[in-house]
Protein backbone atom coordinates (compact mmCIF):
# COMPACT_ATOMS: atom_id res chain seq x y z
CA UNK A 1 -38.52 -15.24 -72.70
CA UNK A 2 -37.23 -17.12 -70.23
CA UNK A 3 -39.06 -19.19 -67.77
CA UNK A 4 -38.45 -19.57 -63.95
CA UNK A 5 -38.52 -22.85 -62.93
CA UNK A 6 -41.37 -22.92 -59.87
CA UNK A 7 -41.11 -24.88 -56.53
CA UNK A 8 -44.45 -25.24 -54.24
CA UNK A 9 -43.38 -24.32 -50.69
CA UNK A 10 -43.34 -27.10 -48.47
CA UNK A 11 -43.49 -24.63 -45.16
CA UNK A 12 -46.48 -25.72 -43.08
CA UNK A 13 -48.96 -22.94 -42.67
CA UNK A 14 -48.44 -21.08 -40.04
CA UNK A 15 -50.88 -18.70 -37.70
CA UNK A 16 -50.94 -15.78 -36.92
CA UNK A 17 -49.34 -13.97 -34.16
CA UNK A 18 -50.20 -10.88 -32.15
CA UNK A 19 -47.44 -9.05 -29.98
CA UNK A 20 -48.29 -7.23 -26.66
CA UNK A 21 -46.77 -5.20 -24.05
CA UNK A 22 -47.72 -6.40 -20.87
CA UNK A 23 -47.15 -3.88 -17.58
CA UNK A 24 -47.41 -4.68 -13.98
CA UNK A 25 -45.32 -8.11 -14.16
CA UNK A 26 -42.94 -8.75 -11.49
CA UNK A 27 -42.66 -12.84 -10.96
CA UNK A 28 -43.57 -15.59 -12.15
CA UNK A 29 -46.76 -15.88 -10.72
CA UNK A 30 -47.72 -12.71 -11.94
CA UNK A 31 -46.57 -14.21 -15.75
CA UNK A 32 -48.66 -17.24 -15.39
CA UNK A 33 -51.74 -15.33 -14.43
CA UNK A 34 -51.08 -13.66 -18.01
CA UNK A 35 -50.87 -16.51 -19.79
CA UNK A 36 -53.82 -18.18 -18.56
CA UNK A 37 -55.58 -15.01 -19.05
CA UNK A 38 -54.65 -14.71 -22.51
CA UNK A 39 -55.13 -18.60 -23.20
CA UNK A 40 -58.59 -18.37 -21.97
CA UNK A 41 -59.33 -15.95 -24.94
CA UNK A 42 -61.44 -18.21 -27.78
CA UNK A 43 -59.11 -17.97 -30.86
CA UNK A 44 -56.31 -18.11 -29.31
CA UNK A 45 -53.72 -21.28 -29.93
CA UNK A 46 -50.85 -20.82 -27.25
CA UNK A 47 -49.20 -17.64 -25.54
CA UNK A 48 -45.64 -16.96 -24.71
CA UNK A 49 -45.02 -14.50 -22.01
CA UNK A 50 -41.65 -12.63 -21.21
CA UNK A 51 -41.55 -11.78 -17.78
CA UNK A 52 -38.65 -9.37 -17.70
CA UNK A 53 -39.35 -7.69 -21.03
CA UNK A 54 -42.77 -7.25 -20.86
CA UNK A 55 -43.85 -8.81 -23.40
CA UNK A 56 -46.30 -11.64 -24.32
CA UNK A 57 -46.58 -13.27 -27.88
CA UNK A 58 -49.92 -14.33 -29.16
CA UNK A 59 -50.34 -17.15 -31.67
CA UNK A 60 -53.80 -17.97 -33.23
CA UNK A 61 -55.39 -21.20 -34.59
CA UNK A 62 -55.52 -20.88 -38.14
CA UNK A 63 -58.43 -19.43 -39.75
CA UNK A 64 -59.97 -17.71 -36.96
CA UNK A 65 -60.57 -13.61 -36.52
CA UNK A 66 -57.80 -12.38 -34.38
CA UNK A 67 -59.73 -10.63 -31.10
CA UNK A 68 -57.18 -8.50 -30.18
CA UNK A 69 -59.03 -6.18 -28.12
CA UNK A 70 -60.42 -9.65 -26.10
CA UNK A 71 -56.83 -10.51 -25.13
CA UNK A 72 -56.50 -6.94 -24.14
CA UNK A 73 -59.64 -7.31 -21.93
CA UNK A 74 -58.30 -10.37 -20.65
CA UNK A 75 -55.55 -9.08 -19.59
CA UNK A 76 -56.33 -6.50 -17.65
CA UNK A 77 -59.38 -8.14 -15.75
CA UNK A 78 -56.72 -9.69 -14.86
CA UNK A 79 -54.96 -6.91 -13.06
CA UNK A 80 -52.08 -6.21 -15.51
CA UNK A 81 -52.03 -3.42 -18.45
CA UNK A 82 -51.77 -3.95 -21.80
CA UNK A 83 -51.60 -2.71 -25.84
CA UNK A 84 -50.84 -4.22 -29.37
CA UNK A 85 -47.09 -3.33 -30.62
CA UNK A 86 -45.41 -4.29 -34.00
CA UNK A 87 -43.85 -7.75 -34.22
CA UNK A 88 -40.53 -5.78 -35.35
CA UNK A 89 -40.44 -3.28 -32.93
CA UNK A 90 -38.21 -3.21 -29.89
CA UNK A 91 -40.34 -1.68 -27.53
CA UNK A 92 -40.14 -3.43 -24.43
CA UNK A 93 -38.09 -5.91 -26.44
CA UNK A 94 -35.15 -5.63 -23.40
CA UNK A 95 -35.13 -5.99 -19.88
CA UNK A 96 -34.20 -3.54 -17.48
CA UNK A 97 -32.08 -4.17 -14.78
CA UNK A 98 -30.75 -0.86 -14.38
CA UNK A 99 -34.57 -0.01 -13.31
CA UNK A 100 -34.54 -2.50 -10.34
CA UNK A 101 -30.41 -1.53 -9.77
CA UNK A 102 -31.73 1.69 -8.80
CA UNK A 103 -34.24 -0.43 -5.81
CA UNK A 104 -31.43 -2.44 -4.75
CA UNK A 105 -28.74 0.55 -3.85
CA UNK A 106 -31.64 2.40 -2.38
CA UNK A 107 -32.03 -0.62 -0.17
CA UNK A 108 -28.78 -1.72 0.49
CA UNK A 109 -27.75 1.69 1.90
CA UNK A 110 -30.48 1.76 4.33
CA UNK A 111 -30.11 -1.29 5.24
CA UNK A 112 -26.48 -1.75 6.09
CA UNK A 113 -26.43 1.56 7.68
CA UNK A 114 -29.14 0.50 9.81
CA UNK A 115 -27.27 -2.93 10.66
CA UNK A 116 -24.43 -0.99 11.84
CA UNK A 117 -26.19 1.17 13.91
CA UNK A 118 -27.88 -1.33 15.14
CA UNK A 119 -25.42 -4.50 15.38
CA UNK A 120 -22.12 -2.84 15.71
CA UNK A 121 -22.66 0.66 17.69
CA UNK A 122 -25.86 -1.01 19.69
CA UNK A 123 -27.73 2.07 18.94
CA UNK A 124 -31.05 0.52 18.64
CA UNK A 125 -32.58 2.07 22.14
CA UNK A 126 -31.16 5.60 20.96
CA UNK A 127 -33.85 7.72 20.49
CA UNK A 128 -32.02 10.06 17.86
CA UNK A 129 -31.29 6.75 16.04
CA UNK A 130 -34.74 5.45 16.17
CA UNK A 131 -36.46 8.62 14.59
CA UNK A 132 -33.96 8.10 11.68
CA UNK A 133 -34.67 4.36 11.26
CA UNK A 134 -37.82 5.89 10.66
CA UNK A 135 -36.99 8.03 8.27
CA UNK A 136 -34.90 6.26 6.52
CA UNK A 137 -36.88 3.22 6.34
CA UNK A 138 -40.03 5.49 4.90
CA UNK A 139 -37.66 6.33 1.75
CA UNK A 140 -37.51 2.88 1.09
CA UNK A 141 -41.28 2.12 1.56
CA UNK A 142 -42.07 4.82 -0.60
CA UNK A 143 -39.47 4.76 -3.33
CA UNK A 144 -38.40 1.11 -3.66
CA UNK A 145 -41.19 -0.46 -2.29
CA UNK A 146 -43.27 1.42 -4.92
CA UNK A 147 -42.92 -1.06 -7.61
CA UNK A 148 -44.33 -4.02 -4.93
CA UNK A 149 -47.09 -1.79 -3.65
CA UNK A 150 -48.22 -1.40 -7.23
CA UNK A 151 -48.35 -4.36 -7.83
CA UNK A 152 -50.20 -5.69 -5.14
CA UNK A 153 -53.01 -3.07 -5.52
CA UNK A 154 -53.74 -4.63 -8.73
CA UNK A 155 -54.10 -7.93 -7.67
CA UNK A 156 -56.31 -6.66 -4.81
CA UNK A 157 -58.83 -4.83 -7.18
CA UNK A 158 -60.06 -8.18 -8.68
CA UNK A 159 -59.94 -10.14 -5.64
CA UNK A 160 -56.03 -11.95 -6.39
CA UNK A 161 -53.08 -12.12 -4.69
CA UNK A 162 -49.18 -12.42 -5.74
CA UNK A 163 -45.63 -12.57 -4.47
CA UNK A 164 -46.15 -8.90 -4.61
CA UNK A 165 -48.74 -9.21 -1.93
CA UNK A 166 -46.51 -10.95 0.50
CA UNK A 167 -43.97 -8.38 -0.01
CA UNK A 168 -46.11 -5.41 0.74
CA UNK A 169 -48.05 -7.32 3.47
CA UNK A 170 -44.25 -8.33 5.48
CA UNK A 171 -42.87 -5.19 4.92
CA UNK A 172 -45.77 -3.09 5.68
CA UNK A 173 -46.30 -5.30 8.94
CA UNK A 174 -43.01 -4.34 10.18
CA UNK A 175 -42.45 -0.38 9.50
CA UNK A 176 -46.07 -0.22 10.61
CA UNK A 177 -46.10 -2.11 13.78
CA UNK A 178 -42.43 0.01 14.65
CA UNK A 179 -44.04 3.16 13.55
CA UNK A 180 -47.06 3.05 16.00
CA UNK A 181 -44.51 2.09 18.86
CA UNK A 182 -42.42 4.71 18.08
CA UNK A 183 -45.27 7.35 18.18
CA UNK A 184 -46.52 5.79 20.90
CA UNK A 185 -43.48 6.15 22.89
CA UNK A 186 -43.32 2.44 23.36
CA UNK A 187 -40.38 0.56 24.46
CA UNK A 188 -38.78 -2.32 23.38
CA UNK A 189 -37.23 -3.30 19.37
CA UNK A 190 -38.33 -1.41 16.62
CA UNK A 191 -38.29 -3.55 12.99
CA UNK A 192 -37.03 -0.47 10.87
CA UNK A 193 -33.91 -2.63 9.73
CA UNK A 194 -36.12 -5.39 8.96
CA UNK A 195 -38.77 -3.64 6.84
CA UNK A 196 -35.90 -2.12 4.56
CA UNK A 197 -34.60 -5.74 4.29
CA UNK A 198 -37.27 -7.20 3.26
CA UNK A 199 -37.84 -4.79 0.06
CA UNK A 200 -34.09 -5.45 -0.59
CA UNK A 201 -33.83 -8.68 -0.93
CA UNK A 202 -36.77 -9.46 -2.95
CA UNK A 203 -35.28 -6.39 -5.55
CA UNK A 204 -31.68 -8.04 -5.25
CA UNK A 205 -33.66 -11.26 -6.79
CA UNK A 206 -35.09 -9.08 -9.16
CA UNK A 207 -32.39 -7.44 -10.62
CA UNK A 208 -29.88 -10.78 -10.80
CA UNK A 209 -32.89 -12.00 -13.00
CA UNK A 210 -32.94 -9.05 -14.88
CA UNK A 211 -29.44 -9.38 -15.67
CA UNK A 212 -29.93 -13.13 -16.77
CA UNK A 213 -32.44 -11.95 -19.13
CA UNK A 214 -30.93 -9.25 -20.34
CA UNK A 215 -28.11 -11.38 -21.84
CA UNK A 216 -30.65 -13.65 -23.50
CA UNK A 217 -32.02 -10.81 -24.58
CA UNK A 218 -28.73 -9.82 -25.93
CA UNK A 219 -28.71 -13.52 -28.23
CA UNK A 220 -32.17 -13.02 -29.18
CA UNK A 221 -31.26 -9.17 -30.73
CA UNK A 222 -28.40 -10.91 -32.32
CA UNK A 223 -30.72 -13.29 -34.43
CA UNK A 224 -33.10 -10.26 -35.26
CA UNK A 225 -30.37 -8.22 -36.90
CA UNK A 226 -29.35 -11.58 -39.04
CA UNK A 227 -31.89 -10.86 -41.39
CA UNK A 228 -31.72 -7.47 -43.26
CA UNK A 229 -34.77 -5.05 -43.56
CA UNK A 230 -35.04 -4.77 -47.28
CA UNK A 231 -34.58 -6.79 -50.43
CA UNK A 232 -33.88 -6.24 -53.80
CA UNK A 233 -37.20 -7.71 -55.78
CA UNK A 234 -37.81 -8.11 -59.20
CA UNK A 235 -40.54 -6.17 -60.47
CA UNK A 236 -40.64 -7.51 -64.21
CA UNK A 237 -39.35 -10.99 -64.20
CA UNK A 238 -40.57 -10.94 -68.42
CA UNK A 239 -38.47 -7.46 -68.86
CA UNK A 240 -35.65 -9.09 -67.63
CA UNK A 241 -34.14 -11.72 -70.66
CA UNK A 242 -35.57 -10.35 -73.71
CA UNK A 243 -36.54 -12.76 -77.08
CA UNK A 244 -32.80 -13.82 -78.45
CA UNK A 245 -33.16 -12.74 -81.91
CA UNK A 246 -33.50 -9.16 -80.45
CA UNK A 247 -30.10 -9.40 -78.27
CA UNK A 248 -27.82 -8.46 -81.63
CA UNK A 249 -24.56 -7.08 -81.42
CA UNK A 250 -23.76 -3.95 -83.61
CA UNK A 251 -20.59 -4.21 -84.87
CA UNK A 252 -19.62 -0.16 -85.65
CA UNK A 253 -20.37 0.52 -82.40
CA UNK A 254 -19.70 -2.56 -80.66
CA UNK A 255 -22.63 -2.50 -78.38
CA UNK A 256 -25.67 -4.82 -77.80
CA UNK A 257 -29.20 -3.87 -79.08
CA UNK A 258 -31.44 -2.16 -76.14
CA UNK A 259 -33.42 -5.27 -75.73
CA UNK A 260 -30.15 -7.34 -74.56
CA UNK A 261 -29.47 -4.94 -72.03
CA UNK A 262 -31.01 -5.88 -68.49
CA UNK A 263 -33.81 -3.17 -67.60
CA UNK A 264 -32.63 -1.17 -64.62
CA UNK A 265 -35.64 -0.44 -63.34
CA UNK A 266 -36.88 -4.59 -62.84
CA UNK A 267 -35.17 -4.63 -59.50
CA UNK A 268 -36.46 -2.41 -56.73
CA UNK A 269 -35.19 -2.16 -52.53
CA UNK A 270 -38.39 -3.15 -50.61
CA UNK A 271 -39.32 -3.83 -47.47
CA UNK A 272 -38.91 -7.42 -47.02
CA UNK A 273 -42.59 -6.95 -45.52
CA UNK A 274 -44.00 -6.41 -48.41
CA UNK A 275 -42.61 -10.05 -49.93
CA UNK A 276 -44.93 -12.28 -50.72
CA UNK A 277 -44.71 -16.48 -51.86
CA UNK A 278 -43.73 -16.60 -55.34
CA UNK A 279 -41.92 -13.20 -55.36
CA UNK A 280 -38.33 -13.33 -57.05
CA UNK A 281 -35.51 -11.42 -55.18
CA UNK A 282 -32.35 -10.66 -56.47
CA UNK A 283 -29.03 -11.33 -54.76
CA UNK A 284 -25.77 -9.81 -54.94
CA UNK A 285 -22.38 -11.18 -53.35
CA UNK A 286 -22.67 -10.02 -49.50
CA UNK A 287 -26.14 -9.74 -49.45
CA UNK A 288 -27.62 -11.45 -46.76
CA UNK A 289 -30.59 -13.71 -47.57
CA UNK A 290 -34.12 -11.74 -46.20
CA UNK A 291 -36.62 -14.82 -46.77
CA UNK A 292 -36.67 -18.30 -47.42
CA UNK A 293 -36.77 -19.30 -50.69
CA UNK A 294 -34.98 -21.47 -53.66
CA UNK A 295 -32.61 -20.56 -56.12
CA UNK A 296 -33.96 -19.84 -59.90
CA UNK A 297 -31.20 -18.73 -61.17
CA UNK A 298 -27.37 -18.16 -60.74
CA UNK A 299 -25.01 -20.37 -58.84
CA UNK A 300 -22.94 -19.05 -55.84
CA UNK A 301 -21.62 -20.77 -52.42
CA UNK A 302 -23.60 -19.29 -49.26
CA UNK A 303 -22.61 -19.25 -45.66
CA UNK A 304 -24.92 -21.24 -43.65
CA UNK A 305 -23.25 -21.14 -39.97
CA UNK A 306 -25.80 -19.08 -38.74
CA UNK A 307 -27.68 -22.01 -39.27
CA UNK A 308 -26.15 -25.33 -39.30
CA UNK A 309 -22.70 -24.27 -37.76
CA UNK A 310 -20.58 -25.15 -40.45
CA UNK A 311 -18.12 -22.86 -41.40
CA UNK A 312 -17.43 -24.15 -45.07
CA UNK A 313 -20.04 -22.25 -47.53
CA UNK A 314 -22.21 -24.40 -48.82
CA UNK A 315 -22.35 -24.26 -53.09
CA UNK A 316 -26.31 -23.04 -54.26
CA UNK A 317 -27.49 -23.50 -57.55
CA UNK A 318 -30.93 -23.73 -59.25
CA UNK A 319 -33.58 -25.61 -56.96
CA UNK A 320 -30.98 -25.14 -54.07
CA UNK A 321 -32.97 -23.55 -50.93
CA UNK A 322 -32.18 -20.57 -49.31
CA UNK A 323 -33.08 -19.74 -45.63
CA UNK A 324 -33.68 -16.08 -44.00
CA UNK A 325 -29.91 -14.92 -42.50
CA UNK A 326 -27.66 -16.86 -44.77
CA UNK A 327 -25.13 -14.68 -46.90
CA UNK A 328 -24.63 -15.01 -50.07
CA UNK A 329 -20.18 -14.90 -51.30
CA UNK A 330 -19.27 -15.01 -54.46
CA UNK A 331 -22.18 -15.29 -56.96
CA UNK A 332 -25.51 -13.01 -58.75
CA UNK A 333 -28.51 -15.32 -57.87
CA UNK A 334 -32.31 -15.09 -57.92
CA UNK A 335 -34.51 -16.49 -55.63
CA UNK A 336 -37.73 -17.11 -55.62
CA UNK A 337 -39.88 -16.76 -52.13
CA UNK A 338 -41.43 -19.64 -50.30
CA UNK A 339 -41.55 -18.55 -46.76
CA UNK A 340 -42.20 -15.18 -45.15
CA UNK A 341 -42.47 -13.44 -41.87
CA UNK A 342 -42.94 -16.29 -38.81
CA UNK A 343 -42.60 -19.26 -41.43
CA UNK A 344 -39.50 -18.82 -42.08
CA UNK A 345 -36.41 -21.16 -40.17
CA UNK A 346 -34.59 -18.03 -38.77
CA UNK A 347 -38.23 -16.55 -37.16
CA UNK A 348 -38.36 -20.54 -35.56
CA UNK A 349 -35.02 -20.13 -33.93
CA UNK A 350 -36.13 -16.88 -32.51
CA UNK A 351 -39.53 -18.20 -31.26
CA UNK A 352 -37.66 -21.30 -29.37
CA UNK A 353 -35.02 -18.84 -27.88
CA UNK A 354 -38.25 -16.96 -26.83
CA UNK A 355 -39.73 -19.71 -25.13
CA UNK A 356 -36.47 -20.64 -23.74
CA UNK A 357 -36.12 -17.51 -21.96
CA UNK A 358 -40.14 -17.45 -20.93
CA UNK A 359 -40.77 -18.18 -17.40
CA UNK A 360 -41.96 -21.94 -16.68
CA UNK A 361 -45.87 -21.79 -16.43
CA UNK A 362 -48.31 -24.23 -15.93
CA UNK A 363 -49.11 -26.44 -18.94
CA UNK A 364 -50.85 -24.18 -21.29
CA UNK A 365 -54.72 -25.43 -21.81
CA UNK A 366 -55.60 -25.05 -25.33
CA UNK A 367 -58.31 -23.39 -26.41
CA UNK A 368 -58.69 -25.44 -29.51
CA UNK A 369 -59.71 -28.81 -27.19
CA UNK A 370 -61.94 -25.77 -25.26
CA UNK A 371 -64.11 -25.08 -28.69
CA UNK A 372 -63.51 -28.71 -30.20
């Protein structure tokens, strides 16, 4: 039987990670008050929060329990929402502009038709025209301005404020103050126009953010898809070369004994969850490469420019390592596994363009120095 030849993974170990969806975000502000929230959980090593998708990525120190439901807690004490999602799911995983799109046409339609009553057809001191300032300017405190409102009324429960809060508080000032004139039968400017404005522009910020992250979030579903979902594994590495006195050829029928024949049943399509280090995987030409690992048998050239950038294949053979993405051309191998799930080089790259596209926060304080 023939051996394998074994290579200790030199991957440093890795901890574990935790993904949430996080509701109620709608700056920055509102993503650092996350992140400190969830970095002042005990256990917890760093935390990456995606403003626009919702999402906030929890790595642990090694060897401590993961308190999920404490992040949880954390989170929404400090006025946000929150629950535990799959690593692989998309959930959340994109951002939606087309949510805040809705906001800013909303907006911009008031508003412009209330600059050119106002501005060009100096209807400002009409009283038909001021009754539908106010009506118009309600839709957009009620509808558009809902997402702002919302927002601030969670800060305000536990005693915080956000950019949310000066949004409500400006606009709010304005329709209110021209509201109770209005009623009143007061004279003078009413701030309809401005109140509208006000929700407008903040939500045009919003959405030309949204778009921004939207096409990193584009990139980032372009690296998940480089690695395939299942892999071919060998379930009985023995079963597969048989002793060679047994591989005889019969001459009258010109075919190979059973035991030289490869078992069909040693390689099964699994999950590429369900690899573990040492595992052996088997490779066809095309397949893309599901884990990190070294080659323990076959030779082949694989395509690395996922990776590297270099276009010309790059020639694998036994020992040769493998990496998570790459595609195999021309050759059968077998790899054995060294690195799985978040230690693998692909599931780096994805983690920097993550942090890449997180919102700048305050330097994280580490809760390992905290319990040191």
């Amino acid at each position: 039987m023939e051996a394998y030849p074994t290579t200790k993974s030199v991957t440093p170990e890795i901890s574990g990670a935790t993904e949430l969806l996080v509701g109620g975000m709608n700056c920055n502000n509102c993503a650092r008050h996350v992140t400190e929230a969830i970095q002042g959980v005990a256990g917890v090593r760093s935390a990456t929060v995606l403003l626009e998708a919702g999402r906030a990525s929890v790595r642990w120190n090694s060897g401590v329990e993961q308190n999920v439901p404490a992040v949880i807690e954390a989170v929404q004490k400090a006025g946000y929402s929150a629950k535990e999602i799959q690593a692989d799911t998309s959930a959340g995983c994109e951002p939606k502009p087309a949510s805040w799109q809705i906001n800013l046409w909303l907006g911009i339609t008031v508003t412009a038709a209330l600059m050119v009553g106002e501005w060009g057809f100096q209807l400002a001191m009409a009283p038909w025209f001021r009754w539908l300032a106010f009506a118009l300017a309600g839709v957009v405190q009620v509808f558009a301005g809902a997402k702002f409102y919302r927002g601030a009324w969670n800060q305000l429960k536990i005693g915080n404020s956000n950019m949310d809060t000066l949004v409500a508080l400006g606009s709010t000032t304005a329709f209110g103050y021209s509201a109770w004139a209005l009623l009143d039968g007061m004279g003078g400017h009413l701030y309809f126009m401005e109140a509208a404005a006000i929700i407008t522009l903040i939500s045009f910020g919003h959405w030309l953010e949204a778009r921004v992250s939207a096409r990193a979030s584009g990139a980032l579903k372009n690296l998940l898809n480089l690695a395939p979902q299942t892999a071919r594994k060998i379930q009985n590495p023995e079963s597969r070369i048989q002793n060679p006195e047994n591989q005889s050829l019969n001459l009258k029928t010109l075919t190979f004994s059973e035991a030289a024949v490869r078992n069909p049943k040693s390689e099964m399509e699994v999950p590429v969850s369900e690899l573990k280090i040492g595992d052996l995987v088997a490779l066809r030409p095309g397949d893309r490469v599901p884990v990190d690992g070294v080659v323990a048998e076959g030779d082949s050239a694989v395509n690395e420019a996922m990776l590297t950038g270099e276009s010309v294949p790059v020639d694998k053979k036994t020992g040769g390592e493998l990496y998570a993405g790459t595609v195999n051309l021309n050759g059968r191998l077998v790899m054995r596994v060294t690195a799985t799930g978040e230690s693998t080089a692909l599931a780096h790259i994805i983690a920097a363009v993550q942090r890449a596209n997180a919102p700048r926060t305050a330097a994280p304080t580490s809760s390992a120095s905290a319990t040191a």
